[in-house]
Protein backbone atom coordinates (compact mmCIF):
# COMPACT_ATOMS: atom_id res chain seq x y z
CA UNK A 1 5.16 -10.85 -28.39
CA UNK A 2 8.25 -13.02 -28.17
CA UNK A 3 10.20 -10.05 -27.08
CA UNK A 4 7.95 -9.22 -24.48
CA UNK A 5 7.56 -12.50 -22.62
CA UNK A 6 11.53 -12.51 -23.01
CA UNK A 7 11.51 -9.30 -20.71
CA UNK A 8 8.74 -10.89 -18.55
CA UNK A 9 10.67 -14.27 -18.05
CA UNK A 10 14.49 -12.43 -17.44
CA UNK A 11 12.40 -10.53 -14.61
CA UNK A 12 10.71 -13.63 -13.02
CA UNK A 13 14.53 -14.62 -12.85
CA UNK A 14 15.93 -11.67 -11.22
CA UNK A 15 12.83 -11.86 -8.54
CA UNK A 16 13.73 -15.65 -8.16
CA UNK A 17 17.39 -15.07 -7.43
CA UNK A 18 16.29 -12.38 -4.81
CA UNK A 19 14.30 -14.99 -3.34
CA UNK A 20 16.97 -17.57 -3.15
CA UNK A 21 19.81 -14.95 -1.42
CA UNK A 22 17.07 -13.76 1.10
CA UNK A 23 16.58 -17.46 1.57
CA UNK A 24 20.08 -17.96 2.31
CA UNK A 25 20.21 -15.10 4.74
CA UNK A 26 17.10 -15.60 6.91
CA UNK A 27 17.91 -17.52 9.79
CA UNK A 28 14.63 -16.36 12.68
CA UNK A 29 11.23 -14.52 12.58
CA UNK A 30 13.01 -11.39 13.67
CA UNK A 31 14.93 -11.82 9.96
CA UNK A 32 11.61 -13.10 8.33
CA UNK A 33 9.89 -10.38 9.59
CA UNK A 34 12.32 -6.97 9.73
CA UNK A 35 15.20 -8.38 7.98
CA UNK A 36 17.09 -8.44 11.46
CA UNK A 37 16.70 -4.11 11.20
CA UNK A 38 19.62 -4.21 9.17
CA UNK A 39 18.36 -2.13 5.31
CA UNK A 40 19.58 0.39 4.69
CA UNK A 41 18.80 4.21 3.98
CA UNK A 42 17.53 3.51 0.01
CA UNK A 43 16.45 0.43 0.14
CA UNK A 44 14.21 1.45 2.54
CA UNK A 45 12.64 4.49 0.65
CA UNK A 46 12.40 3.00 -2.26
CA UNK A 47 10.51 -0.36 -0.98
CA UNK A 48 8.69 1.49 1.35
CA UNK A 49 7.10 3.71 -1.87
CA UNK A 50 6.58 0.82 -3.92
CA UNK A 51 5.04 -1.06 -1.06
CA UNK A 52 2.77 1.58 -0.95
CA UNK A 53 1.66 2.64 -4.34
CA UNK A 54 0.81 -0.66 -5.49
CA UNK A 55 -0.59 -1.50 -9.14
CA UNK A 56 -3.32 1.30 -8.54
CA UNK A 57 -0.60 4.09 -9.70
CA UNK A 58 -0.02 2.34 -12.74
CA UNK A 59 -3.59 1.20 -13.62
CA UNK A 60 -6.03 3.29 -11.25
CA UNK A 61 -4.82 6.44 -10.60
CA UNK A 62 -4.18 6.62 -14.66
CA UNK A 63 -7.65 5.50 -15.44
CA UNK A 64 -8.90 8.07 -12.76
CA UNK A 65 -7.40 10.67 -14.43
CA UNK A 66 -8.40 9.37 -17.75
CA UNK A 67 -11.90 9.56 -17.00
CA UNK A 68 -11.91 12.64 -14.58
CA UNK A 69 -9.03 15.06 -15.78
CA UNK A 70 -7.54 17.03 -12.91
CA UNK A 71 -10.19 16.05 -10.63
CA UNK A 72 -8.10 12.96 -9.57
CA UNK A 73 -5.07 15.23 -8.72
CA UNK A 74 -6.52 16.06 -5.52
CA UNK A 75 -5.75 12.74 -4.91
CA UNK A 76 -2.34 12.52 -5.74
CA UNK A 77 -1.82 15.99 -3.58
CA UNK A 78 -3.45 14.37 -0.06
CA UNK A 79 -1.11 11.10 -0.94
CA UNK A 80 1.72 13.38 -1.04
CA UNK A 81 1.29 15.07 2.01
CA UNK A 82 0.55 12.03 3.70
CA UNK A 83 3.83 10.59 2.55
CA UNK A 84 5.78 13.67 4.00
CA UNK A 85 3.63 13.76 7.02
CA UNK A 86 4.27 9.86 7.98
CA UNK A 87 8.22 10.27 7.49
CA UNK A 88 8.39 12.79 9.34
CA UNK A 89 6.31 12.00 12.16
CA UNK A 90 6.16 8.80 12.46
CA UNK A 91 8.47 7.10 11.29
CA UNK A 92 11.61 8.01 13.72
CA UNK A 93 9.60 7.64 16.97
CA UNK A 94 8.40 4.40 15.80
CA UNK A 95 11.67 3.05 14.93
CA UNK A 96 13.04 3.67 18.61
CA UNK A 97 9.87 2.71 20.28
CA UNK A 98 9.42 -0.64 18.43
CA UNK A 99 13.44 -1.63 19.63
CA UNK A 100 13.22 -0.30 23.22
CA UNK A 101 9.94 -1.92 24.08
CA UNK A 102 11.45 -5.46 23.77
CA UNK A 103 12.75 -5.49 19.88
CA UNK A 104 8.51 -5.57 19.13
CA UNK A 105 8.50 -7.32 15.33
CA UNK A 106 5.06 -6.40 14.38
CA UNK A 107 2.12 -3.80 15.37
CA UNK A 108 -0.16 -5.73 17.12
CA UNK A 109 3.29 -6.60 19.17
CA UNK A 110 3.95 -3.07 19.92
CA UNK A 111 0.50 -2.12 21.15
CA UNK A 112 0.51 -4.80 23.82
CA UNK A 113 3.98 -3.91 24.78
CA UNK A 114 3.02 0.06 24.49
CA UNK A 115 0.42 -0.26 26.91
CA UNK A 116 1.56 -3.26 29.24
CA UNK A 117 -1.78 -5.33 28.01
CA UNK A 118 -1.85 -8.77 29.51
CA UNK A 119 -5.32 -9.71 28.33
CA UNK A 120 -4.20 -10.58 24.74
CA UNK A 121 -7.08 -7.90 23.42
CA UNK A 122 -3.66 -5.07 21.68
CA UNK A 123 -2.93 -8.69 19.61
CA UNK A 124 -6.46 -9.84 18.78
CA UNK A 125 -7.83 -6.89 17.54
CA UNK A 126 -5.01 -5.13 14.89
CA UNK A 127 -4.62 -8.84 13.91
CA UNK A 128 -7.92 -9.21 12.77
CA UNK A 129 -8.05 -5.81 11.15
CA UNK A 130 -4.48 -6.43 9.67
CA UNK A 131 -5.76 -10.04 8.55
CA UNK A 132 -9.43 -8.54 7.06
CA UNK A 133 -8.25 -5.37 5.29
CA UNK A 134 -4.89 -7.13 3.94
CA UNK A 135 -7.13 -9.79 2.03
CA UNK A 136 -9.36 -7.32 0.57
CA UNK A 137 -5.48 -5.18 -0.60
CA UNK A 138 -4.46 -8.33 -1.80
CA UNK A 139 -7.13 -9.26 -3.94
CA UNK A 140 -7.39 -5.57 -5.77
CA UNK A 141 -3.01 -6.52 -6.22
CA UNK A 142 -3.90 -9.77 -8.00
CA UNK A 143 -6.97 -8.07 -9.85
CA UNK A 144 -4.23 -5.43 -11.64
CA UNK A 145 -2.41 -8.35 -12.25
CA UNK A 146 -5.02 -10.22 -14.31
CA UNK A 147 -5.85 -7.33 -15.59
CA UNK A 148 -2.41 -7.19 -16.96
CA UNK A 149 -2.14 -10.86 -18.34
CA UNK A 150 -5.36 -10.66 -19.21
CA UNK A 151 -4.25 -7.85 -21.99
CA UNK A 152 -0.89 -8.28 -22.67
CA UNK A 153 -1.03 -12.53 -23.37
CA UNK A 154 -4.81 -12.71 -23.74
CA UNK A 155 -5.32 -15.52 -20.84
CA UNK A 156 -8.71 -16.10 -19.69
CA UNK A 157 -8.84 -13.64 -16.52
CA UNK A 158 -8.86 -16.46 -13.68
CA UNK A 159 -5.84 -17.52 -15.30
CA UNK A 160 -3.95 -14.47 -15.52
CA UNK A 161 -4.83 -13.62 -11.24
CA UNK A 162 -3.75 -17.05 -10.84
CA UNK A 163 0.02 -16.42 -12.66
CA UNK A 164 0.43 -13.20 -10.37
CA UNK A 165 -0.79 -14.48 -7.22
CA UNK A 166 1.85 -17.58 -7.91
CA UNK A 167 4.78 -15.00 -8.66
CA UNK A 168 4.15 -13.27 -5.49
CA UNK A 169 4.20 -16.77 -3.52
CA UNK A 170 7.39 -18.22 -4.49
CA UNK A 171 9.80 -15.31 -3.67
CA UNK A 172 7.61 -13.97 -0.06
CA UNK A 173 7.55 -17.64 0.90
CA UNK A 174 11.17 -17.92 0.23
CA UNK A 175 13.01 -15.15 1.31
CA UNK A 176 10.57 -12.83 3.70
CA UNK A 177 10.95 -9.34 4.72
CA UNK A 178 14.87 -9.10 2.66
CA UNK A 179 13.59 -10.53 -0.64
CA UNK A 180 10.32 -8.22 -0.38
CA UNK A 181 12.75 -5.02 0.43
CA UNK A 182 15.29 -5.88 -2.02
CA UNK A 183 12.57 -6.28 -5.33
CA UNK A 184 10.60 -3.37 -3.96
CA UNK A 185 13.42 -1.34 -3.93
CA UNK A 186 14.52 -2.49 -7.73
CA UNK A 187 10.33 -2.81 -8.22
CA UNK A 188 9.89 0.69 -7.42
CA UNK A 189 13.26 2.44 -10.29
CA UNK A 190 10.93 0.39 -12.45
CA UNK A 191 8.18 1.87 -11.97
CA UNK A 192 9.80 5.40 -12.03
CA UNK A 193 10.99 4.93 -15.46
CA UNK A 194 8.10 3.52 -17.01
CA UNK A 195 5.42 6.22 -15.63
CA UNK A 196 7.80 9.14 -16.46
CA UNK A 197 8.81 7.49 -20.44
CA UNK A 198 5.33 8.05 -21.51
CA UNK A 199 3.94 11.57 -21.12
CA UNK A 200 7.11 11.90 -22.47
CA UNK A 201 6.91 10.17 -25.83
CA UNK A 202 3.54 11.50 -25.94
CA UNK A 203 4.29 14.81 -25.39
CA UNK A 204 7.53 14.66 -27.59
CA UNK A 205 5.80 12.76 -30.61
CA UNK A 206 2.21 12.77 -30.56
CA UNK A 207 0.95 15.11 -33.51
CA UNK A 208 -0.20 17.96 -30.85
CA UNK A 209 0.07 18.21 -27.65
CA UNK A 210 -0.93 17.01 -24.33
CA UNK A 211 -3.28 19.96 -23.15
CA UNK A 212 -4.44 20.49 -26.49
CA UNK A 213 -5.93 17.12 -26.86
CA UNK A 214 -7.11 17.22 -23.55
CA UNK A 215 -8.65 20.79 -24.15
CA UNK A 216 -10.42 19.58 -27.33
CA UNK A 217 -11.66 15.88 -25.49
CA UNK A 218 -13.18 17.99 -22.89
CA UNK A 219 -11.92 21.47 -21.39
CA UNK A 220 -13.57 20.52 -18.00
CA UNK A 221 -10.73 17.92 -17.86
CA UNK A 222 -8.43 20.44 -17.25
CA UNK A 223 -10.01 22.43 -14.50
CA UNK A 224 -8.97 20.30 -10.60
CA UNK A 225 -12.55 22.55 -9.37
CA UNK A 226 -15.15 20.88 -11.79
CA UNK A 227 -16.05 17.32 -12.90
CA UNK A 228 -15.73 16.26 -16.73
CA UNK A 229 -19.57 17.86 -17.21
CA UNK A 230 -18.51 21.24 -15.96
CA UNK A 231 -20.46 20.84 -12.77
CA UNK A 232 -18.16 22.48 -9.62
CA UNK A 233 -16.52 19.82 -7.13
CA UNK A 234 -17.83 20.40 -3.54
CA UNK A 235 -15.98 21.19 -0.37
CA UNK A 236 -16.98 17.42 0.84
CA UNK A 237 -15.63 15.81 -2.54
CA UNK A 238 -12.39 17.47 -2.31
CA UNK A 239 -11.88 16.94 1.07
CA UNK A 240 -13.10 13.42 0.65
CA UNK A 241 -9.91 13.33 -2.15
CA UNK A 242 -7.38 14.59 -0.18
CA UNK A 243 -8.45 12.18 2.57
CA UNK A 244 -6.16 9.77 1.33
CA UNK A 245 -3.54 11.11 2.76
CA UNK A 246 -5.06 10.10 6.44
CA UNK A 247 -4.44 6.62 4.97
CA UNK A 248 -0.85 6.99 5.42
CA UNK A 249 -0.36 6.70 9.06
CA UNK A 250 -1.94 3.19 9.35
CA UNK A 251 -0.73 1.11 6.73
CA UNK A 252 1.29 -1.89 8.29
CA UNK A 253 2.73 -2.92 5.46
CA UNK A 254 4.81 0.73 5.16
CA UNK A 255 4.93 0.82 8.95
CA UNK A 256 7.07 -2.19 8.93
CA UNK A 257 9.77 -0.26 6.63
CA UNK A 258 10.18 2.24 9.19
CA UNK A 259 10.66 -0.87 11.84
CA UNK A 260 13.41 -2.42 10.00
CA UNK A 261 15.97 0.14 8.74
CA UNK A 262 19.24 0.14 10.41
CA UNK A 263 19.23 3.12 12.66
CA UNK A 264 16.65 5.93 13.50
CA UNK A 265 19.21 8.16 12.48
CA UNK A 266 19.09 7.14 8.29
CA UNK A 267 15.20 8.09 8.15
CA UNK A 268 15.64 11.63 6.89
CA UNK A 269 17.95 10.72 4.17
CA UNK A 270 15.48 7.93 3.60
CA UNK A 271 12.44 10.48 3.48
CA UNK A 272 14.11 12.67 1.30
CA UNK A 273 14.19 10.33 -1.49
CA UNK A 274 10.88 8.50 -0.43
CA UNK A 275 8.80 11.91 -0.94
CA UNK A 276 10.43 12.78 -3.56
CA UNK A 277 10.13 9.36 -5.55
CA UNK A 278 6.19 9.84 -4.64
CA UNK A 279 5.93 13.53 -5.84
CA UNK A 280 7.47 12.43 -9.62
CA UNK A 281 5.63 9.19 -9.41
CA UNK A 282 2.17 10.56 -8.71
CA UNK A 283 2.88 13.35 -11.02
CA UNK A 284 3.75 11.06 -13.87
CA UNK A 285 0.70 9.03 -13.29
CA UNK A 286 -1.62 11.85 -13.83
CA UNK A 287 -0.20 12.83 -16.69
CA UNK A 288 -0.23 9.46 -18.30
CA UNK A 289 -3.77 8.79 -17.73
CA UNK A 290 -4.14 12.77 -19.55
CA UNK A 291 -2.33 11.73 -22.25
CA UNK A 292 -4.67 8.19 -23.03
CA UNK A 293 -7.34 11.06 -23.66
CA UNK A 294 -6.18 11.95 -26.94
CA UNK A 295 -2.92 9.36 -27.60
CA UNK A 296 -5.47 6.69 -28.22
CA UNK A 297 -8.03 6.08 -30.85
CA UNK A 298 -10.51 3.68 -29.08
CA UNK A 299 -12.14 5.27 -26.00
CA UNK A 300 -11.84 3.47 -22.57
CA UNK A 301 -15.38 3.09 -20.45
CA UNK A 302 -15.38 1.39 -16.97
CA UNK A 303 -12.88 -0.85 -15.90
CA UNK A 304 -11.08 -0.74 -19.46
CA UNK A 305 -9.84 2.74 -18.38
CA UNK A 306 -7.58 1.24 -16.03
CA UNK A 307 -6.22 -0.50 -19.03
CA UNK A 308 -4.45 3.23 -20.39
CA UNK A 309 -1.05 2.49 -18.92
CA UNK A 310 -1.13 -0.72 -21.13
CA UNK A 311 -2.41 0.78 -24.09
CA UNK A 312 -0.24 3.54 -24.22
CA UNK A 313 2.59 1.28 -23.71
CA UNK A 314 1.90 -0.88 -26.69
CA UNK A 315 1.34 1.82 -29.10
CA UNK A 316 3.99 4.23 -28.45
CA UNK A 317 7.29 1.42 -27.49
CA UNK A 318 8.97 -0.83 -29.38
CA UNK A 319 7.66 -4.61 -27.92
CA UNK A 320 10.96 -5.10 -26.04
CA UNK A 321 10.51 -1.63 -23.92
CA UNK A 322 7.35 -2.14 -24.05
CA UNK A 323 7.79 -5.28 -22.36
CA UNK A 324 9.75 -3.57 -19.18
CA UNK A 325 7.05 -0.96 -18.81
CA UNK A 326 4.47 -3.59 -18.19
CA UNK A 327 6.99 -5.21 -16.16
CA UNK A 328 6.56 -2.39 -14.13
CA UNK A 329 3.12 -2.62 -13.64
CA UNK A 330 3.82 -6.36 -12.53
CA UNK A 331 6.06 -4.76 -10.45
CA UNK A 332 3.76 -2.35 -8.68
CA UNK A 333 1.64 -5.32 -7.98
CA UNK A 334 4.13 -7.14 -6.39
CA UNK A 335 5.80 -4.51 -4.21
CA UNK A 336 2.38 -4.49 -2.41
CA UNK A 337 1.12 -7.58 -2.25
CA UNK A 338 4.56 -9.57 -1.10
CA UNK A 339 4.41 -6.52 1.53
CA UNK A 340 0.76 -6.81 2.76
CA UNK A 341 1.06 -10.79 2.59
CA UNK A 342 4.18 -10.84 4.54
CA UNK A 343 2.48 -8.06 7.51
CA UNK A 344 -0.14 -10.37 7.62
CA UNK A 345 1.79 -13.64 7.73
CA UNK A 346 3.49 -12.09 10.28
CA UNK A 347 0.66 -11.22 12.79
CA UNK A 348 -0.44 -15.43 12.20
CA UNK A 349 3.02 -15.91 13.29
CA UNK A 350 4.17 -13.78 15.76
CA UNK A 351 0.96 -12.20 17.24
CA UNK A 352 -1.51 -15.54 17.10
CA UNK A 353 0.18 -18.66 17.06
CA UNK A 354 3.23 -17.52 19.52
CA UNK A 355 1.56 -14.52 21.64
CA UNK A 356 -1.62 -16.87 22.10
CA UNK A 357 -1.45 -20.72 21.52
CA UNK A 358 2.27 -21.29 21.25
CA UNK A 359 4.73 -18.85 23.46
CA UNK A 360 7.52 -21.46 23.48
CA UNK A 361 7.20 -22.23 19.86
CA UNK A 362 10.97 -22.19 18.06
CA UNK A 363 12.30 -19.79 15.68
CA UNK A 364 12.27 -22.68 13.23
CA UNK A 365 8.68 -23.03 13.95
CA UNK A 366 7.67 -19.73 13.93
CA UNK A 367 9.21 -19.19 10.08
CA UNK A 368 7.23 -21.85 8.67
CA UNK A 369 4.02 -20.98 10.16
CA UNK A 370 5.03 -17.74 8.84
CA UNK A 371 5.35 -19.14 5.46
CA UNK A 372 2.38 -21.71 5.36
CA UNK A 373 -0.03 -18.29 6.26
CA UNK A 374 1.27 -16.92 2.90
CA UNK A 375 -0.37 -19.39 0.85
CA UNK A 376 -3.33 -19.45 2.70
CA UNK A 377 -3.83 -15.71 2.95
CA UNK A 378 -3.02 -15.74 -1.35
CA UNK A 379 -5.50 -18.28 -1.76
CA UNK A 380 -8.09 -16.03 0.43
CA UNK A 381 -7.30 -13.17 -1.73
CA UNK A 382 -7.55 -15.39 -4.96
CA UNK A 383 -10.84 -15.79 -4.00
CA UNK A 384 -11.73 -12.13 -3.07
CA UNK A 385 -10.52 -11.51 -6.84
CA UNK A 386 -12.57 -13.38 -8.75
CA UNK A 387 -14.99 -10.56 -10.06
CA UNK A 388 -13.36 -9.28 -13.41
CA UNK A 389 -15.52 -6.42 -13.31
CA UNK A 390 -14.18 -4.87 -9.82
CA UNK A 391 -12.22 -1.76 -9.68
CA UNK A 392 -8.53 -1.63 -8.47
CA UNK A 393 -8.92 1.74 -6.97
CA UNK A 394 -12.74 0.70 -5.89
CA UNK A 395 -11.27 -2.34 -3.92
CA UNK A 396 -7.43 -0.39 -2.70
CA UNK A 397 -9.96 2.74 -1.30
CA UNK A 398 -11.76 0.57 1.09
CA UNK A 399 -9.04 -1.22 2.56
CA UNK A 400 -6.81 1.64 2.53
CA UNK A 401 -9.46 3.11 4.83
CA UNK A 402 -9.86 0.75 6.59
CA UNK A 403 -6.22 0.05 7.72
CA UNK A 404 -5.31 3.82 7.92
CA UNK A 405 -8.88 4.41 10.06
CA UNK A 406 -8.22 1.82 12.89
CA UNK A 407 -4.64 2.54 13.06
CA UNK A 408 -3.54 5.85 12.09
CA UNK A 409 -4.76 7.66 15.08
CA UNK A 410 -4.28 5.24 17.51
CA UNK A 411 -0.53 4.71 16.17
CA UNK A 412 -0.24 8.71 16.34
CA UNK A 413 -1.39 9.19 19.49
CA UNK A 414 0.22 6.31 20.85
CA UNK A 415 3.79 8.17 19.79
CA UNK A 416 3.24 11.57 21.43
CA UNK A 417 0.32 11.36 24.33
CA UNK A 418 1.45 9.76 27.41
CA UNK A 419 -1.68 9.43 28.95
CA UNK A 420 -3.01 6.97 26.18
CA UNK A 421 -4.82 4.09 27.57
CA UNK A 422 -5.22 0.42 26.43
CA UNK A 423 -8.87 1.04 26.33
CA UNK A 424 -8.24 3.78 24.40
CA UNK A 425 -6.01 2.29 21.99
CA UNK A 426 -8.35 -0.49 21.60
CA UNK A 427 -11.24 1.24 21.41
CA UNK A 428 -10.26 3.72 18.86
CA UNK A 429 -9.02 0.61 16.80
CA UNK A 430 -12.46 -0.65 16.79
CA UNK A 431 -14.38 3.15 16.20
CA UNK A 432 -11.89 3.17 13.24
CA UNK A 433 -12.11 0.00 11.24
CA UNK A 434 -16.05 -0.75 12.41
CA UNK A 435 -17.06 2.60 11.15
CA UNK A 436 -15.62 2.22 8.04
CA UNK A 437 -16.82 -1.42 7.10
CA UNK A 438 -20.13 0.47 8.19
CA UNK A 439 -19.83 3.52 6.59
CA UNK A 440 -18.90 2.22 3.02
CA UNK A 441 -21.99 0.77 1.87
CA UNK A 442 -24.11 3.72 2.64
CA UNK A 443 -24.51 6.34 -0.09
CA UNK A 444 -26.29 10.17 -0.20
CA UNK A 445 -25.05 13.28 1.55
CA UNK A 446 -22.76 13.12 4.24
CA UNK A 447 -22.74 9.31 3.47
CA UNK A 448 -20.59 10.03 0.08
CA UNK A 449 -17.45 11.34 2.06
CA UNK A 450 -14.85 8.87 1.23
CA UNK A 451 -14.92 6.27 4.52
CA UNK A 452 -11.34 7.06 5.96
CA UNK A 453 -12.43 10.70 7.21
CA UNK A 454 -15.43 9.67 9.58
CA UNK A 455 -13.41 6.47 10.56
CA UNK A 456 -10.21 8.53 11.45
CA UNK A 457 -12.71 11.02 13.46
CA UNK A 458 -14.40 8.57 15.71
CA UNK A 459 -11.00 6.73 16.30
CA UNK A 460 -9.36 9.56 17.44
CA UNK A 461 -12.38 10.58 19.46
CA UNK A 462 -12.70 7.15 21.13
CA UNK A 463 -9.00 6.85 21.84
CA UNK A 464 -9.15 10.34 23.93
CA UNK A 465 -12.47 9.86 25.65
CA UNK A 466 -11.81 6.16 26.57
CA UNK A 467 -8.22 7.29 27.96
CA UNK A 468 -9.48 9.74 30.11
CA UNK A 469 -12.35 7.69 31.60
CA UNK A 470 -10.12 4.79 32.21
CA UNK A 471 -6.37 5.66 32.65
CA UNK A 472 -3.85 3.54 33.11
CA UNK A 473 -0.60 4.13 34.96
CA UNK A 474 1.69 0.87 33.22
CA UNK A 475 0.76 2.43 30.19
CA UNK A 476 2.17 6.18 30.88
CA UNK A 477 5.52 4.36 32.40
CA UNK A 478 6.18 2.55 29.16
CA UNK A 479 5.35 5.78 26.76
CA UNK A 480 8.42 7.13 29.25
CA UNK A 481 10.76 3.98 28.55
CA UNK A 482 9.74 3.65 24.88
CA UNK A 483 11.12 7.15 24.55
CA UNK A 484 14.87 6.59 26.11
């Protein structure tokens, strides 16, 4: 134990120091926000794949797999694709649009510019999305991190969410979008090593091997076209599955990684070693949560399944690796939730007190209104995470999409059809995020299709109807400028 909260406390340090140098270096919002555009190629990949996985690939994709088999690699395909698919189109044409329409710091900032809106509505209505969703991502963060404490040190759960969600705090508040980047990027080799070390030690020195204790657990486990009782998947399950993958294209939080690297230029190095850091990632997570099956004597039921990652760790490492591979899970909380807080510190900043109560407000200002909506959005969160009993993957799903549902399309669209309108932007942002806080709750038949699919279907549909009923001529000028 001593050896573990060694490796826990030296890593608190590192994230500290990160802090304190980003400190150092931010000087405006634009810095606070993009880290003045300046990251490079790697850094860049890297945070933006940490920022994205989140502690669901360490604790709910594993416990998925645990408890379905194969099944949940349909996930880890559509995420996969989705990755590919958003780096390579998105994430150039985003990067030159954001910088010619003004130097726009934050989504809701490059819709209004986009589309020339002077009524405020491009700001008000991704903020509120961004602000909604973001809470509900933040709280599943700080759930896998109780979850985590909550194991390893045996704290009373409100205890351990509260330890997480104050690790998170210190070095966002401090040191913005360069100390988020910089421990994402170090956050995310963590995570590599840890998922890949153990289907390896289980595979090298468990007393069979991996299939074979899958294969006598359950044989359905093994087939990607049936559940665990043998019963064939669907078309609407596995397409429900892969649906994840639609998530991609709205996600602010990786969005902004796209925003801030140097040059437009460095994003196909950068999306060569982002996919491929997802592909071994995703891979390794599937396997780990195969190898709990038969590497551990006590089954898992419910929530505890998330728990695999944890378990595995402690029986198969010595307590001072084992301590860095549940660092890493720490770490896959953090390299969301410092991103999604910061996004959505950022829209309170840039996009509601400056675009709508304070233009004239100073840089100075603007940083520390910035900062102060960290805390409260944590404390939000905090709040949202108080059930002990909620799924990580339950709570990630729904505001996954709901983010990639009233953004994706729109943010698509916006990029590569001219004659997009502002009422079609916003009203495929609302068709999007309404129908899947709608959707959600609803269960039986169609109703079971994972939320993102419908929601990404009537935002795309509303965007193109509501554009061609009511174009709009400022709008197809600045697709032309953003494009130069």
């Amino acid at each position: 134990m001593i050896a573990t909260y060694s490796t826990f406390g030296l890593y608190f340090v590192i994230l500290l120091g990160l802090g304190i140098v980003a400190w150092q270096r931010t000087q405006d919002l634009s810095d606070y926000i993009l880290g003045g555009r300046r990251l490079g190629s790697g850094v860049t990949a890297l945070s933006a794949g940490a920022s994205d996985m989140s502690g669901w690939l360490l604790l709910g994709l594993p416990g998925a797999a645990y408890l379905g088999g194969l099944e949940a690699g349909w996930i880890a395909v559509g995420l996969l694709i989705g990755t590919w698919l958003n780096w390579l189109l998105v994430s150039q044409r985003l990067r030159v649009a954001t910088e010619s329409l003004d130097d726009s710091l934050t989504l809701p900032d490059y819709f209004e510019r986009r589309f020339a809106d002077t009524s405020g509505l491009l700001r008000v209505i991704p903020g509120v999305f961004i602000f909604v969703f973001f809470a509900l991502y933040v709280s599943a963060g700080l759930v896998a991190g109780g979850r985590l404490f909550e194991t390893v040190f045996e704290m009373s759960y409100m205890w351990a969410v509260g330890a997480g969600a104050a690790a998170i705090i210190v070095y966002t508040f401090l040191g913005g979008y360069l100390a988020v980047s910089w421990t994402d990027a170090l956050q995310a080799l963590l995570m590599l090593l840890a998922l890949v070390a153990v289907p390896i030690m289980v595979m090298g020195f468990g007393d069979i091997g991996l299939v074979e204790s899958v294969r006598a657990a359950n044989p359905e486990m093994l087939n990607p076209f049936t559940d665990t009782d043998g019963q064939a998947l669907g078309l609407l399950a596995i397409i429900s599955l892969l649906a994840w993958g639609l998530g991609y294209f709205g996600q602010p939080h990786i969005l902004a990684r796209f925003m801030g690297i140097r040059s437009a230029g460095q994003l196909t190095r950068a999306r060569r070693i982002a996919v491929s850091w997802a592909a071994i990632c995703l891979v390794a997570a599937i396997l780990v949560g195969m190898a709990g099956i038969g590497g551990l004597a006590e089954p898992l039921e419910g929530a505890d399944a998330e728990t695999v990652f944890i378990r595995l760790v402690e029986v198969l490492f010595h307590p001072l690796v084992a301590g860095f591979c549940l660092a890493a899970i720490l770490a896959a909380v953090m390299s969301t939730a410092d991103s999604q807080l910061l996004v959505a510190s950022s829209v309170v900043a840039e996009d509601f007190y400056k675009g709508l109560l304070r233009p004239d407000a100073t840089q100075t200002e603007l940083v520390w209104i910035g900062r102060g909506s960290v805390i409260v959005i944590a404390l939000i969160a905090l709040w949202l995470a108080a059930d002990p009993d909620r799924m990580v993957l339950d709570l990630v799903a729904h505001a996954w999409a709901g983010l990639g549902a009233a953004f994706g399309p729109v943010i698509v669209m916006s990029l590569y059809w001219k004659a997009m309108s502002r009422t079609g932007a916003a009203a495929g942002m609302l068709a999007g995020g309404l129908t899947v806080l709608v959707w959600q709750p609803l269960e039986g038949g169609l109703f079971d299709v994972y939320e993102i699919l419908p929601g990404a279907i009537f935002a795309a549909l509303a965007a193109a109807v509501f554009s061609r009923l009511m174009p709009d001529e400022r709008a197809e000028q600045r697709f032309a400028r953003m494009l130069q």
